[in-house]
N, C-alpha and C. Protein backbone atom coordinates (compact mmCIF):
# COMPACT_ATOMS: atom_id res chain seq x y z
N UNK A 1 0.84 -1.19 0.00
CA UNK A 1 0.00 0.00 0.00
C UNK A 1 0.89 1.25 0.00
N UNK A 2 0.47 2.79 -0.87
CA UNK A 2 0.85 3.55 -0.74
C UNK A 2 1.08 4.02 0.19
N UNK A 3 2.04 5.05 0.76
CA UNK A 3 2.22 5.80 1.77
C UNK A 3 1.11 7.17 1.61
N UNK A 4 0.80 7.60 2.28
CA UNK A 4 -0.31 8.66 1.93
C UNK A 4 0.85 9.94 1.53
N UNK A 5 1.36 10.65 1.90
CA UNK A 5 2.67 11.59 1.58
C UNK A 5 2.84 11.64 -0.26
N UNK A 6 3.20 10.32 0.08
CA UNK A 6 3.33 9.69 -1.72
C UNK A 6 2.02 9.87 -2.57
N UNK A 7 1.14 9.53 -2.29
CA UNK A 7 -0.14 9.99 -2.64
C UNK A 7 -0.52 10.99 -3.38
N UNK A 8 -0.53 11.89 -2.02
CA UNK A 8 -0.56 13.24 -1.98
C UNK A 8 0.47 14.12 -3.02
N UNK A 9 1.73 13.13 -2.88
CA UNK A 9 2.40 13.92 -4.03
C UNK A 9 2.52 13.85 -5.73
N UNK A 10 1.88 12.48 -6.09
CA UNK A 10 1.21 11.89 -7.11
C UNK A 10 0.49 12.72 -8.05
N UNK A 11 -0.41 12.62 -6.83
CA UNK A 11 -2.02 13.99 -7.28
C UNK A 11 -1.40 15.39 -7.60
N UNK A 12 -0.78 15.85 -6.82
CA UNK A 12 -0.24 17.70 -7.05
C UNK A 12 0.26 17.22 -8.24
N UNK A 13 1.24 16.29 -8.53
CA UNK A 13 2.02 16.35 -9.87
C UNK A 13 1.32 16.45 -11.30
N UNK A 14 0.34 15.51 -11.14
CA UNK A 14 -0.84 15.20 -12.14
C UNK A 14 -1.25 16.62 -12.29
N UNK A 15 -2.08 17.31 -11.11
CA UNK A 15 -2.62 18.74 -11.16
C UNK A 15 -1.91 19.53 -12.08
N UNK A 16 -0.43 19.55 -11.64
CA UNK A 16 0.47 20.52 -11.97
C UNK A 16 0.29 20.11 -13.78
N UNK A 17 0.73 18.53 -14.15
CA UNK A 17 0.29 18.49 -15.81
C UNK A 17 -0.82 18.93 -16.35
N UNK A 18 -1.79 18.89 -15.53
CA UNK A 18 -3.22 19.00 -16.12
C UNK A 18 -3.56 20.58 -16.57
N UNK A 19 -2.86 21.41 -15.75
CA UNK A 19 -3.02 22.80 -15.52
C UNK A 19 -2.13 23.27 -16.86
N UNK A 20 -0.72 22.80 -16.95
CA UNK A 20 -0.04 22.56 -18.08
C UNK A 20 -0.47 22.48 -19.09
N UNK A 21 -1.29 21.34 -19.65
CA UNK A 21 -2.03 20.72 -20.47
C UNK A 21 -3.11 21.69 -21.15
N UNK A 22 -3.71 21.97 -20.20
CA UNK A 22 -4.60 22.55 -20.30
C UNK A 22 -4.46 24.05 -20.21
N UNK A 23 -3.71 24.83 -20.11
CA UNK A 23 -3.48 26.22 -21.03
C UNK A 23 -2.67 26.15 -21.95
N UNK A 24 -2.20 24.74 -22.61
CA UNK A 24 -1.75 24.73 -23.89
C UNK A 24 -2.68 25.02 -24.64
N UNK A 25 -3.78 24.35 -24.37
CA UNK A 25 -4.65 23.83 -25.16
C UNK A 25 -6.02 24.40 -25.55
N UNK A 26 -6.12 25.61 -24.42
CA UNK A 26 -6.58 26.69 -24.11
C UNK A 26 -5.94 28.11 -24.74
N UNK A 27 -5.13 27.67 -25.50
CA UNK A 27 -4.17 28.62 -26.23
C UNK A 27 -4.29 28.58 -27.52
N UNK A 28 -4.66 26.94 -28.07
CA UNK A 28 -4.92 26.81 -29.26
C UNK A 28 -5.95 26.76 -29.96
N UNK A 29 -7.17 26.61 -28.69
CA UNK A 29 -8.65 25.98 -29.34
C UNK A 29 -8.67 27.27 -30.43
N UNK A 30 -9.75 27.15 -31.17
CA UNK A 30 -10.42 27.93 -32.08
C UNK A 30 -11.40 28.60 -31.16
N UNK A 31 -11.72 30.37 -31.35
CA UNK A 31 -12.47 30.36 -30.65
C UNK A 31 -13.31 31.53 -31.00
N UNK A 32 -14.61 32.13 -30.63
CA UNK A 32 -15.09 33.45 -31.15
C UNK A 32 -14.56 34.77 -30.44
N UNK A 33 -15.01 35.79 -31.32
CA UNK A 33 -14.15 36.65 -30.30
C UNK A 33 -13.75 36.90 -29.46
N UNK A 34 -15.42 37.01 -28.74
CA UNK A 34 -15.43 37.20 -27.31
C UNK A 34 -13.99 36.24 -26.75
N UNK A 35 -14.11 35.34 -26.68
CA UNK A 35 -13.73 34.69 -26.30
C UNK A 35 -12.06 34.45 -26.12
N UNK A 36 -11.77 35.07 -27.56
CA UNK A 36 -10.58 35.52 -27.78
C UNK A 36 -9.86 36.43 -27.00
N UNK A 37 -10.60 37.33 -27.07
CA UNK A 37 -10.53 38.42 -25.96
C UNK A 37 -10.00 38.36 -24.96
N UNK A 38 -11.09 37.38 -24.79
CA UNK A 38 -10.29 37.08 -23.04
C UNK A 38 -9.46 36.28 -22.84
N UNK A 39 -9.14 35.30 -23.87
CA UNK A 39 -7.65 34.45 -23.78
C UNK A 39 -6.77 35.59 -23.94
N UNK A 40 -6.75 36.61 -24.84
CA UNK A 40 -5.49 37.66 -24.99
C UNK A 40 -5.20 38.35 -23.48
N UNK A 41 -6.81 38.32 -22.72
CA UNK A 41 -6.13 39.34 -21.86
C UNK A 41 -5.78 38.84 -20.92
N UNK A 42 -5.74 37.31 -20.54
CA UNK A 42 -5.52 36.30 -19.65
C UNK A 42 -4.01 36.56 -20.13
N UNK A 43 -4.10 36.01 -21.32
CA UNK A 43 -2.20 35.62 -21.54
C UNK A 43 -1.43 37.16 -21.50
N UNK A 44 -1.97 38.23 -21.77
CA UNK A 44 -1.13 39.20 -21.70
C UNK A 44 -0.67 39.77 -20.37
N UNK A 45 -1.74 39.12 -19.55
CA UNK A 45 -1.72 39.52 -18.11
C UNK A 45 0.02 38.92 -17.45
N UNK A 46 -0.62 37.46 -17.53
CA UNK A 46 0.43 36.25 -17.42
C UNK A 46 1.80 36.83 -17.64
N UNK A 47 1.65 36.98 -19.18
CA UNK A 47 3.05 37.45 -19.64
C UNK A 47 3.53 38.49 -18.87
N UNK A 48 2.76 39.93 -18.01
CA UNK A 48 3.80 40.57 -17.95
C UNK A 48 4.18 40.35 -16.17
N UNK A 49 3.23 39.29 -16.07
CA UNK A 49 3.84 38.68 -14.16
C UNK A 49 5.58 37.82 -14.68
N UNK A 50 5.13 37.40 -15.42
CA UNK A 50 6.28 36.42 -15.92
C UNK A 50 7.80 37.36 -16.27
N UNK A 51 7.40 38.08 -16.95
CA UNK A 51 8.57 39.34 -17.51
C UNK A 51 9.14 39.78 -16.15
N UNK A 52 8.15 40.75 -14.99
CA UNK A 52 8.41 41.10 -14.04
C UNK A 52 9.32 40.23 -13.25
N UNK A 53 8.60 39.42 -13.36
CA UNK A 53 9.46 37.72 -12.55
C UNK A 53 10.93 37.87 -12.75
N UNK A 54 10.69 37.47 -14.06
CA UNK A 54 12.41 37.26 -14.57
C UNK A 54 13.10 38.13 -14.27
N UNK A 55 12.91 40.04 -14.60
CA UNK A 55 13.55 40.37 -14.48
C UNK A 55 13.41 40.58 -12.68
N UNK A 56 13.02 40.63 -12.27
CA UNK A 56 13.77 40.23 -10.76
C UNK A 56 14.31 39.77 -10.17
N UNK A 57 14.32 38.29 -10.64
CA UNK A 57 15.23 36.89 -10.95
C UNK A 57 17.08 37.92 -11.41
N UNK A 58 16.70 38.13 -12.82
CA UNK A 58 17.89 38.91 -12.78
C UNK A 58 18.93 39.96 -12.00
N UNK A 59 17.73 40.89 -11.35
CA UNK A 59 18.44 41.91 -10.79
C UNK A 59 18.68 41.21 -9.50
N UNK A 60 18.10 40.26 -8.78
CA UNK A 60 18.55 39.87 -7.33
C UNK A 60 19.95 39.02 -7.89
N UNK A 61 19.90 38.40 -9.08
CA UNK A 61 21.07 37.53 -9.33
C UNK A 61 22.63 38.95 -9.79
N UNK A 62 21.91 39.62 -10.24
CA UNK A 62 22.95 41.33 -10.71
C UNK A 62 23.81 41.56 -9.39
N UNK A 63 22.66 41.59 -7.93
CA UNK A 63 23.20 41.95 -7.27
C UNK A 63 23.73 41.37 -5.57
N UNK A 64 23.58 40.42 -6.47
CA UNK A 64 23.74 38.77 -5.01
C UNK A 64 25.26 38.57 -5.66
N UNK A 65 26.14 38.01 -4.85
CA UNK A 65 27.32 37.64 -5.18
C UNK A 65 26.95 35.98 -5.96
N UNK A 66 26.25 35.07 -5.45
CA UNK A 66 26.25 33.78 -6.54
C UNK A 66 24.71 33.59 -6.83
N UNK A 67 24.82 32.73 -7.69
CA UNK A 67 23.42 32.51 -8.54
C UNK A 67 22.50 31.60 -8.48
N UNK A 68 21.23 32.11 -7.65
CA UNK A 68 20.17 31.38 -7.77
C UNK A 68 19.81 31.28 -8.71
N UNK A 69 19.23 30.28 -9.02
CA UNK A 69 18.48 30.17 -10.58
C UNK A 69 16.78 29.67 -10.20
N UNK A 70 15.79 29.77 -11.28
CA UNK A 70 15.03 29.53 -10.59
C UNK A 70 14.46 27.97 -11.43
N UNK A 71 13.59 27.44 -10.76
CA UNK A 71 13.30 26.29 -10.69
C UNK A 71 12.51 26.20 -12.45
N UNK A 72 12.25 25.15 -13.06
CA UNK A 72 11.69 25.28 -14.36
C UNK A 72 10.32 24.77 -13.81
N UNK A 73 9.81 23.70 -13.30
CA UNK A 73 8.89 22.83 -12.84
C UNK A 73 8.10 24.22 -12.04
N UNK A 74 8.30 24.96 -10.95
CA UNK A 74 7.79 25.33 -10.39
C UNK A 74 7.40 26.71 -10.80
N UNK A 75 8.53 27.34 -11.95
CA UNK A 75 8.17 28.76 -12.47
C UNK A 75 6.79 28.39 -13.60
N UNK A 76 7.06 27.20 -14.01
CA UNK A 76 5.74 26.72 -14.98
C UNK A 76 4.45 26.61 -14.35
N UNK A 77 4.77 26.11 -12.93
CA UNK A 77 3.32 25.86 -12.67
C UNK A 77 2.92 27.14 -11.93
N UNK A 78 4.21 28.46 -11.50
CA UNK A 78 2.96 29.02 -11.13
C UNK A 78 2.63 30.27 -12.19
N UNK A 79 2.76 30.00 -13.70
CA UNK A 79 2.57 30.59 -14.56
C UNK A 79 1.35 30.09 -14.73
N UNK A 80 1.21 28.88 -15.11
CA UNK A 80 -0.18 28.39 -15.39
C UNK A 80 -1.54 28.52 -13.85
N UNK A 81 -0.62 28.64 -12.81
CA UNK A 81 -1.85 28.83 -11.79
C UNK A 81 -2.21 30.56 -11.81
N UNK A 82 -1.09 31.39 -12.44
CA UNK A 82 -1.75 33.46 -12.81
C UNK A 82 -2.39 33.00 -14.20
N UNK A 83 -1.91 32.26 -15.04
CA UNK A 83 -2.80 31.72 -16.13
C UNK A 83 -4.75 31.49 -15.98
N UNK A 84 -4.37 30.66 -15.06
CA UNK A 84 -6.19 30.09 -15.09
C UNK A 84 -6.67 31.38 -14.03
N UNK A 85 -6.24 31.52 -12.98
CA UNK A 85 -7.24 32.54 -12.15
C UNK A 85 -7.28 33.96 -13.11
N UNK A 86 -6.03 34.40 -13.91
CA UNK A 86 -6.95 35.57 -14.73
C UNK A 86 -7.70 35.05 -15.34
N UNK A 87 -7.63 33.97 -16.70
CA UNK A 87 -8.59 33.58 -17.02
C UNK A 87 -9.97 33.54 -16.10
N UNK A 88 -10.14 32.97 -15.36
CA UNK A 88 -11.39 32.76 -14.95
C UNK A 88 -11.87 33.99 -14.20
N UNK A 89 -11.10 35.31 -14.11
CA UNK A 89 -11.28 36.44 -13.87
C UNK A 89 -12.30 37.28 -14.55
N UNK A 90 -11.65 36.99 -15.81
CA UNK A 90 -11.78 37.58 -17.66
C UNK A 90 -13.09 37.00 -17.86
N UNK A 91 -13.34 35.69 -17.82
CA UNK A 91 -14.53 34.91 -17.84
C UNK A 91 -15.32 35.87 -17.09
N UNK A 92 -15.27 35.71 -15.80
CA UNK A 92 -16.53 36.14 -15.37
C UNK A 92 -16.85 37.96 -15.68
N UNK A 93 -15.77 38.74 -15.94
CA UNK A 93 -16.07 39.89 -16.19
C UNK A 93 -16.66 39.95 -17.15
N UNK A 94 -16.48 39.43 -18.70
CA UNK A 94 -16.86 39.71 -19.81
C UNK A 94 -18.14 38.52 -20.14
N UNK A 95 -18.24 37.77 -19.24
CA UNK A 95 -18.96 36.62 -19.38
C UNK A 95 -19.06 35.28 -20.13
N UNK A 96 -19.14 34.13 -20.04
CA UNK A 96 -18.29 32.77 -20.46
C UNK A 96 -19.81 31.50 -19.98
């Protein structure tokens, strides 16, 4: 039998693909304007948390003597978790 810990960490991982997965895919559908709309303003949002990110990433690394770097797994997922909550922001403002 599983350890529950293990479990537990199973499931987040899955989440973490699914969330993945699913603003790929949410990126590509075909869609009507409206709708468009609000994927642009979801992803443009995203993008400029992400920009900000980095370059902060940079300037703490500019001015730290050695180099953190940041994680790939975890900068992804919490792109896709400012991903879906604007989305579902956008949704409910403009309506979905």
């Amino acid at each position: 039998m599983m350890d529950f810990g293990l479990m537990m960490f199973i499931l987040f991982i899955l989440g973490i693909v699914s969330l993945d997965v699913s603003m790929v895919v949410s990126l590509i559908k075909k869609n009507d304007e409206r709708q468009q709309m609000i994927i642009w303003k979801a992803s443009t949002y995203t993008l400029l948390i992400v920009v900000l990110t980095l370059i902060g990433d940079v300037l703490r690394n500019l001015f730290s003597n050695s180099y953190t770097g940041t994680n790939p797994l975890t900068f992804l997922t919490v792109v896709a978790i400012i991903y879906f909550i604007t989305l579902l922001y956008y949704k409910k403002k403009y309506g979905n």
